[in-house]
Protein backbone atom coordinates (compact mmCIF):
# COMPACT_ATOMS: atom_id res chain seq x y z
CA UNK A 1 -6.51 -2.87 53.83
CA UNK A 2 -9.45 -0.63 52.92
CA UNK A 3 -8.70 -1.09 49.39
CA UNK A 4 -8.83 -5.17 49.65
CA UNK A 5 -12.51 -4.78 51.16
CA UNK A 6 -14.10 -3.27 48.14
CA UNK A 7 -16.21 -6.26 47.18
CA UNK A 8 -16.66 -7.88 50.65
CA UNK A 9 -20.31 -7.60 52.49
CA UNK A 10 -19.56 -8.89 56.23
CA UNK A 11 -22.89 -9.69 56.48
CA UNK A 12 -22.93 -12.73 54.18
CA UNK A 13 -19.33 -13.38 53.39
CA UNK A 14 -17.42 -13.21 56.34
CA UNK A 15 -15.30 -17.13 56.92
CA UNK A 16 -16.18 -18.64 60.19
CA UNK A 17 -12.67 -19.02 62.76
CA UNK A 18 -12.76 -22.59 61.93
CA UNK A 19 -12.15 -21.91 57.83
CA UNK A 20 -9.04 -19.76 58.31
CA UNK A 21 -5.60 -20.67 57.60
CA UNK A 22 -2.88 -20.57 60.78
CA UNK A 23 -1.50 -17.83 59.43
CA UNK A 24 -4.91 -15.71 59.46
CA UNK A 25 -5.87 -17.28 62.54
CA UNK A 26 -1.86 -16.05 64.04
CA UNK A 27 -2.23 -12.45 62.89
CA UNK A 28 -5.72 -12.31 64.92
CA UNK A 29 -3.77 -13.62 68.20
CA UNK A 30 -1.21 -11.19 67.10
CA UNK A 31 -4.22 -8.24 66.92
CA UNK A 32 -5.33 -10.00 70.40
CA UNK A 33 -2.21 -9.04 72.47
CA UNK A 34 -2.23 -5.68 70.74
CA UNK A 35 -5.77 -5.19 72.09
CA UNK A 36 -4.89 -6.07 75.69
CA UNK A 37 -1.81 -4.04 75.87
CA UNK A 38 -3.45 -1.17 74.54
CA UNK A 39 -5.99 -1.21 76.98
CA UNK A 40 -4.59 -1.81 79.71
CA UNK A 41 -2.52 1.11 78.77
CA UNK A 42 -5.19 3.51 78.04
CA UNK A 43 -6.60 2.78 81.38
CA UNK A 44 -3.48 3.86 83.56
CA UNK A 45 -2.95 6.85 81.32
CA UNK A 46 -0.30 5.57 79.44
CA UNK A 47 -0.99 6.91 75.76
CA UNK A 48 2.43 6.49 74.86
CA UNK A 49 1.92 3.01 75.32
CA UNK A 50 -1.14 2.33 73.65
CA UNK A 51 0.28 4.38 70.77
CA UNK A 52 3.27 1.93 70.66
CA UNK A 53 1.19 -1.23 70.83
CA UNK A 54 -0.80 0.39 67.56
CA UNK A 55 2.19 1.50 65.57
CA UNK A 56 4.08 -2.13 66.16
CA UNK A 57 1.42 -4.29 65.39
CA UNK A 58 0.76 -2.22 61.87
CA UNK A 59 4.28 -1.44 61.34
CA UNK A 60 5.84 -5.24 62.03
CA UNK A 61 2.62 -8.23 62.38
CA UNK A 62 0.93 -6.66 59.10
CA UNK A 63 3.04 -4.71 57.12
CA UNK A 64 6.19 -6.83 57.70
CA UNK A 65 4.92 -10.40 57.65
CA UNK A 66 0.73 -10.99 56.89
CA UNK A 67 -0.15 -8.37 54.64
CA UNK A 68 2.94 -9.51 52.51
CA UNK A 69 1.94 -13.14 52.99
CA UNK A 70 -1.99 -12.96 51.82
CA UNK A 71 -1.25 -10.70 48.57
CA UNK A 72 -1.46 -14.14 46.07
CA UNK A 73 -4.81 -14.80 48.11
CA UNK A 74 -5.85 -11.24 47.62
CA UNK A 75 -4.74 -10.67 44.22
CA UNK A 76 -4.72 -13.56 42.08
CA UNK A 77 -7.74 -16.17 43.61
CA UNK A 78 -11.62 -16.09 42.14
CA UNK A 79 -12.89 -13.19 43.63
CA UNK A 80 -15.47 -15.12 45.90
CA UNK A 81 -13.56 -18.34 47.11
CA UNK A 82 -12.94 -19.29 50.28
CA UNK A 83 -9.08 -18.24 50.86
CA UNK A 84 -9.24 -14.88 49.52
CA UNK A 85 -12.86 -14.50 51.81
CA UNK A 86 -10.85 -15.66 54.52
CA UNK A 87 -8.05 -12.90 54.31
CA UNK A 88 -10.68 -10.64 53.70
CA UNK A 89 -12.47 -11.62 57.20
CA UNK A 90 -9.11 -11.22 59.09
CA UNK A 91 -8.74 -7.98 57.46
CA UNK A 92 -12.38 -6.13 58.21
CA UNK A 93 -11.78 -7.90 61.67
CA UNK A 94 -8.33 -6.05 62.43
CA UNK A 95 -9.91 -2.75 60.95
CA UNK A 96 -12.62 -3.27 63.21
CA UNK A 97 -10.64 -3.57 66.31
CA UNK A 98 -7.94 -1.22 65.06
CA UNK A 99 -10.56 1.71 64.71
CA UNK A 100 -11.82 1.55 67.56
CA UNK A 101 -8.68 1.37 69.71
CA UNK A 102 -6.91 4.39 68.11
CA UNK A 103 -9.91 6.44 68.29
CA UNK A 104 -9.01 8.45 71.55
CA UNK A 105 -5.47 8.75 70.03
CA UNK A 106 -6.56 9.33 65.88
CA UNK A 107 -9.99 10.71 66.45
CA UNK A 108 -10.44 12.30 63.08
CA UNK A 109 -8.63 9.87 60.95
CA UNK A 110 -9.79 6.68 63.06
CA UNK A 111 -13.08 7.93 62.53
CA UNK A 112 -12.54 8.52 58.84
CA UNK A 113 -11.21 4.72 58.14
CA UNK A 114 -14.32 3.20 60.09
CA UNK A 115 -17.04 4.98 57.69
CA UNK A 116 -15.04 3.51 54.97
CA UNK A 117 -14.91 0.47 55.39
CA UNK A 118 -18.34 -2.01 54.50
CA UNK A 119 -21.14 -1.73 57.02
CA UNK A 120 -19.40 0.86 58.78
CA UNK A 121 -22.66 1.76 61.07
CA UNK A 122 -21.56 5.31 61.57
CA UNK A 123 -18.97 6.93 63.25
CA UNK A 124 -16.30 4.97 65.54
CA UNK A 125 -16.95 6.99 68.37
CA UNK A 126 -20.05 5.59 68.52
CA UNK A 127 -19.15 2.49 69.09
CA UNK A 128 -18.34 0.21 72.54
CA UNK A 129 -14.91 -0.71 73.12
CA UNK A 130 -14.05 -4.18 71.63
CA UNK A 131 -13.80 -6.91 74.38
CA UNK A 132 -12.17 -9.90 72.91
CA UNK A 133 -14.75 -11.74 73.19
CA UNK A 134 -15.46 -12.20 69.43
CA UNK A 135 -15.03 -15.46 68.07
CA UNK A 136 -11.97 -14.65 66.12
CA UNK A 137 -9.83 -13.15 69.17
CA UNK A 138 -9.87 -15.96 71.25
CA UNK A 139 -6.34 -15.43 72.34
CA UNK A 140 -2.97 -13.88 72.39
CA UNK A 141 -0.77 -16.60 71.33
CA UNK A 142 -0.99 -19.26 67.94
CA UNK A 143 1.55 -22.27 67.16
CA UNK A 144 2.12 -20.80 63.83
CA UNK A 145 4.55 -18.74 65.95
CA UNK A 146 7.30 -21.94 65.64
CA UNK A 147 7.03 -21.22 61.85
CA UNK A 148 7.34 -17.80 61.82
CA UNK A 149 10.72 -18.06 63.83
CA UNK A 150 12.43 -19.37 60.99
CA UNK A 151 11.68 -16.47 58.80
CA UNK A 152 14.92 -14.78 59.40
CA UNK A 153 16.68 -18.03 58.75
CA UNK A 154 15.15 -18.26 55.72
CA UNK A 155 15.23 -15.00 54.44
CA UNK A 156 19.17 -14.81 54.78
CA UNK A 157 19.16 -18.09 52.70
CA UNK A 158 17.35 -17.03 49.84
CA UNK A 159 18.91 -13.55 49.97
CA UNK A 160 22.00 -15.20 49.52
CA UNK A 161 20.81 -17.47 46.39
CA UNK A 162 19.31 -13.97 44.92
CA UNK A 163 22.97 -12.02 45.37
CA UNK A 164 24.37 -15.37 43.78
CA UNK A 165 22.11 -14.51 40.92
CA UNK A 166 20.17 -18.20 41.11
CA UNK A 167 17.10 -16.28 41.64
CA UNK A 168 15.23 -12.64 41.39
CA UNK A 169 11.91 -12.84 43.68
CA UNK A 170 11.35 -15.06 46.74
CA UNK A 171 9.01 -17.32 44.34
CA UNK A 172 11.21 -18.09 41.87
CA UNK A 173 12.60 -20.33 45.15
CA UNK A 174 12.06 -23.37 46.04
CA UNK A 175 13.20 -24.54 50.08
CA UNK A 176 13.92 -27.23 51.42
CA UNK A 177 13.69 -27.64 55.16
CA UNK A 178 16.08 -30.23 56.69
CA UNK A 179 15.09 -31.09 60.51
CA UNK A 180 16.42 -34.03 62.76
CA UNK A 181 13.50 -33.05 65.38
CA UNK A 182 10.86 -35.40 65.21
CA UNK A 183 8.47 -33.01 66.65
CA UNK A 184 9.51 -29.74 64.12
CA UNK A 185 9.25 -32.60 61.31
CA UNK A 186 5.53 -33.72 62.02
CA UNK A 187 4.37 -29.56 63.30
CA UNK A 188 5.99 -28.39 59.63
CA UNK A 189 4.61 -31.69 57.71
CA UNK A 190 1.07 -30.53 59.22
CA UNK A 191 1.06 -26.93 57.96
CA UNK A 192 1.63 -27.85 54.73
CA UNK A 193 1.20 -25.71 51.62
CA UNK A 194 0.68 -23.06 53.65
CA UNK A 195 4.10 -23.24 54.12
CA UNK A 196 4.70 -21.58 50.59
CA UNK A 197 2.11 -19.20 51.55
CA UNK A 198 4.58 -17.92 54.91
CA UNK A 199 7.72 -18.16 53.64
CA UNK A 200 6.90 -16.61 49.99
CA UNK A 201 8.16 -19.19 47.81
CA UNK A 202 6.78 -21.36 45.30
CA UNK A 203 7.40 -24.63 46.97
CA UNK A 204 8.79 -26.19 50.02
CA UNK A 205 10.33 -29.61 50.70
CA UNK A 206 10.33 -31.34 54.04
CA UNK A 207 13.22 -33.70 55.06
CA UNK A 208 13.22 -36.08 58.23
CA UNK A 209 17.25 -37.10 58.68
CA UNK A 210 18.82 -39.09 60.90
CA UNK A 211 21.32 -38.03 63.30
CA UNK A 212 22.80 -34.43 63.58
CA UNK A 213 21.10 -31.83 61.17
CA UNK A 214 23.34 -31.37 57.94
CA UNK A 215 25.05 -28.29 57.89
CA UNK A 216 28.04 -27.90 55.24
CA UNK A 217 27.54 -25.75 52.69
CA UNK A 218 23.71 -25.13 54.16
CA UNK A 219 22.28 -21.96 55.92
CA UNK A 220 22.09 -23.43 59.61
CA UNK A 221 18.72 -22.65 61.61
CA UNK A 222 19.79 -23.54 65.63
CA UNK A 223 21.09 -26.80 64.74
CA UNK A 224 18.16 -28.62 64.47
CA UNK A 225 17.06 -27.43 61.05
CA UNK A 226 18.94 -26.63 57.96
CA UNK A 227 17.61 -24.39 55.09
CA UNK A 228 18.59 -25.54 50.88
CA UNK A 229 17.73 -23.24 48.20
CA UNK A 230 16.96 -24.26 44.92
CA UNK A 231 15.21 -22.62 41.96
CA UNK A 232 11.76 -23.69 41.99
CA UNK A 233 10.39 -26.82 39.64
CA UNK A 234 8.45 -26.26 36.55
CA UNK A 235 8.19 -23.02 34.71
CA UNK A 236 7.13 -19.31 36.33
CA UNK A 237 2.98 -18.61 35.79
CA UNK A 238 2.60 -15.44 33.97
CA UNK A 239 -0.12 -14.78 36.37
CA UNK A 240 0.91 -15.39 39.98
CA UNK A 241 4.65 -16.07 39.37
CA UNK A 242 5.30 -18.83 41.19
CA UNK A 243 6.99 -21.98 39.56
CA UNK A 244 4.92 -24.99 38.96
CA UNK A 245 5.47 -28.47 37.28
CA UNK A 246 1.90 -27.74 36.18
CA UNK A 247 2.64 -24.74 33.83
CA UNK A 248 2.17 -25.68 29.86
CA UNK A 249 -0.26 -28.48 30.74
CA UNK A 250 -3.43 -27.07 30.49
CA UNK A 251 -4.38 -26.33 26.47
CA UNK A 252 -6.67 -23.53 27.05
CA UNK A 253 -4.05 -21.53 29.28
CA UNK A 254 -0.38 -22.73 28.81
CA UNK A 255 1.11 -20.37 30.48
CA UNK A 256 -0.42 -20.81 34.06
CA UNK A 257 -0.53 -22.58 37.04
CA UNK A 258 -2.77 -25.18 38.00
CA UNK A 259 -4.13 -22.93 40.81
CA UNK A 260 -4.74 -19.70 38.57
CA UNK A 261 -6.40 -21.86 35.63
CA UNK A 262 -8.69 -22.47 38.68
CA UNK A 263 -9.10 -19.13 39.65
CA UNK A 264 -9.93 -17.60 36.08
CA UNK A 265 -12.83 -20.27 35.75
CA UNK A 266 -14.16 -18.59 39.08
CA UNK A 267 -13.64 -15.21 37.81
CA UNK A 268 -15.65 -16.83 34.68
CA UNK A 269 -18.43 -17.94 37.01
CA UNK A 270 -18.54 -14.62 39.35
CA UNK A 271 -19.01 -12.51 36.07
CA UNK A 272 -21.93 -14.70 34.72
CA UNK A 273 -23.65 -14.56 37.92
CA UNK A 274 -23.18 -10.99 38.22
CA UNK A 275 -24.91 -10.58 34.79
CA UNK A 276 -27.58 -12.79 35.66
CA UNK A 277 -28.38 -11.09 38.79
């Protein structure tokens, strides 16, 4: 986390609440309900428990599921647009809070994280205990958490396809996501490419049927929602490595995506801004 703030000044290029994605905006309810259990434990004595609360929410919410999730913001968009600012935000934010509440448990190496980190203001122990009253811990609970429930389900699938030997990495996948819920159909259809973004894959297909859910042959999710893997369209980006029907088109760059031919002509601009300034 540390090492994904290197160019990020808080000050000027920290993403208001209302520019994250769900999936930023879930790991920061996520951080929320670690921050309430934790205190609440350090304040009947409990340090077991606050230690728990600390190690799960690292251990499963970020290491497990976001940290995974954000690496194609992190790693392969223009340095200075507004996804990859926006991870970077949830990230300073979480190592903000996290500091702070391990202190009395990590005192040397709490302290050692918070005067790394940009605009550190000096040691951690100098600092008030966060309240959750920031802007982006408004609660302990996001919708996203529907979505994330079918991450098992999904991750069975396409470990199945990549024993089969149809494909190596999640993104060389593409799913498709057959619901006869009404409800699941629209809350999915809403998320949107962010979709990819969650479940790891290059692309994902949403199917409204009629009647019961198909299930022969299909890796059943609770009846109401069937997972199909397929290998994803197009041809893999050098780059990023996800498949898309985009690869090959543009001259200058044949061999990438539509969305890292945009990020190189940021890169382009950030450098010849830099060397301006």
């Amino acid at each position: 986390m540390l090492s994904n703030l290197y160019d990020f000044t808080p000050e000027t290029e920290r993403v208001s609440f209302e520019e994250l994605r769900e999936v930023d905006k879930w790991i920061l309810a996520r951080m929320r309900k670690c921050l309430d259990t934790a205190t609440a434990a350090y304040e009947g004595f409990e340090f077991h428990r606050a230690y728990k609360a600390v190690y799960d929410f690292c251990n499963e919410d970020l290491s497990m599921y976001y940290l995974d999730m954000v690496k194609g913001r992190l790693y392969t968009f223009a340095p200075d647009s507004r996804p990859r600012r926006a991870a970077q935000t949830v990230i300073y934010e979480i190592l903000d809070v996290l500091t702070r509440i391990s202190a009395p448990i990590l005192a040397f190496t709490a302290d050692e994280i918070r005067r790394s980190m940009p605009s550190a203001g000096g040691s951690v122990h100098s600092l008030e205990w966060p309240d959750g009253r920031s802007e982006y811990l408004r609660n302990d609970s996001h919708p996203l958490e529907q979505a994330m429930e079918l991450i098992p389900d999904i991750a069975k699938a396409l470990e199945d396809k990549r024993v089969s030997g149809m494909i190596g990495s999640s993104f060389d996948a593409k799913i498709k996501l057959l619901t006869n819920d009404e409800n699941r159909y629209k809350y999915l259809t809403g998320l949107g490419a962010q979709l990819n973004e969650i479940y790891k894959v290059s692309q994902v297909e949403l199917v409204r049927t009629r009647g019961s859910a198909p299930a022969s042959g299909k890796q059943g999710c609770g009846g109401e929602l069937t997972v199909e893997v397929f290998k994803g369209d197009g041809v893999k980006c050098v780059r990023c490595w996800n498949y898309s029907p985009a690869v090959g088109i543009n001259a200058e760059h044949p061999l990438l995506c539509e969305n890292c031919v945009n990020a190189i002509g940021g890169i382009r601009v950030e450098k010849e801004k830099n060397a301006q300034g």
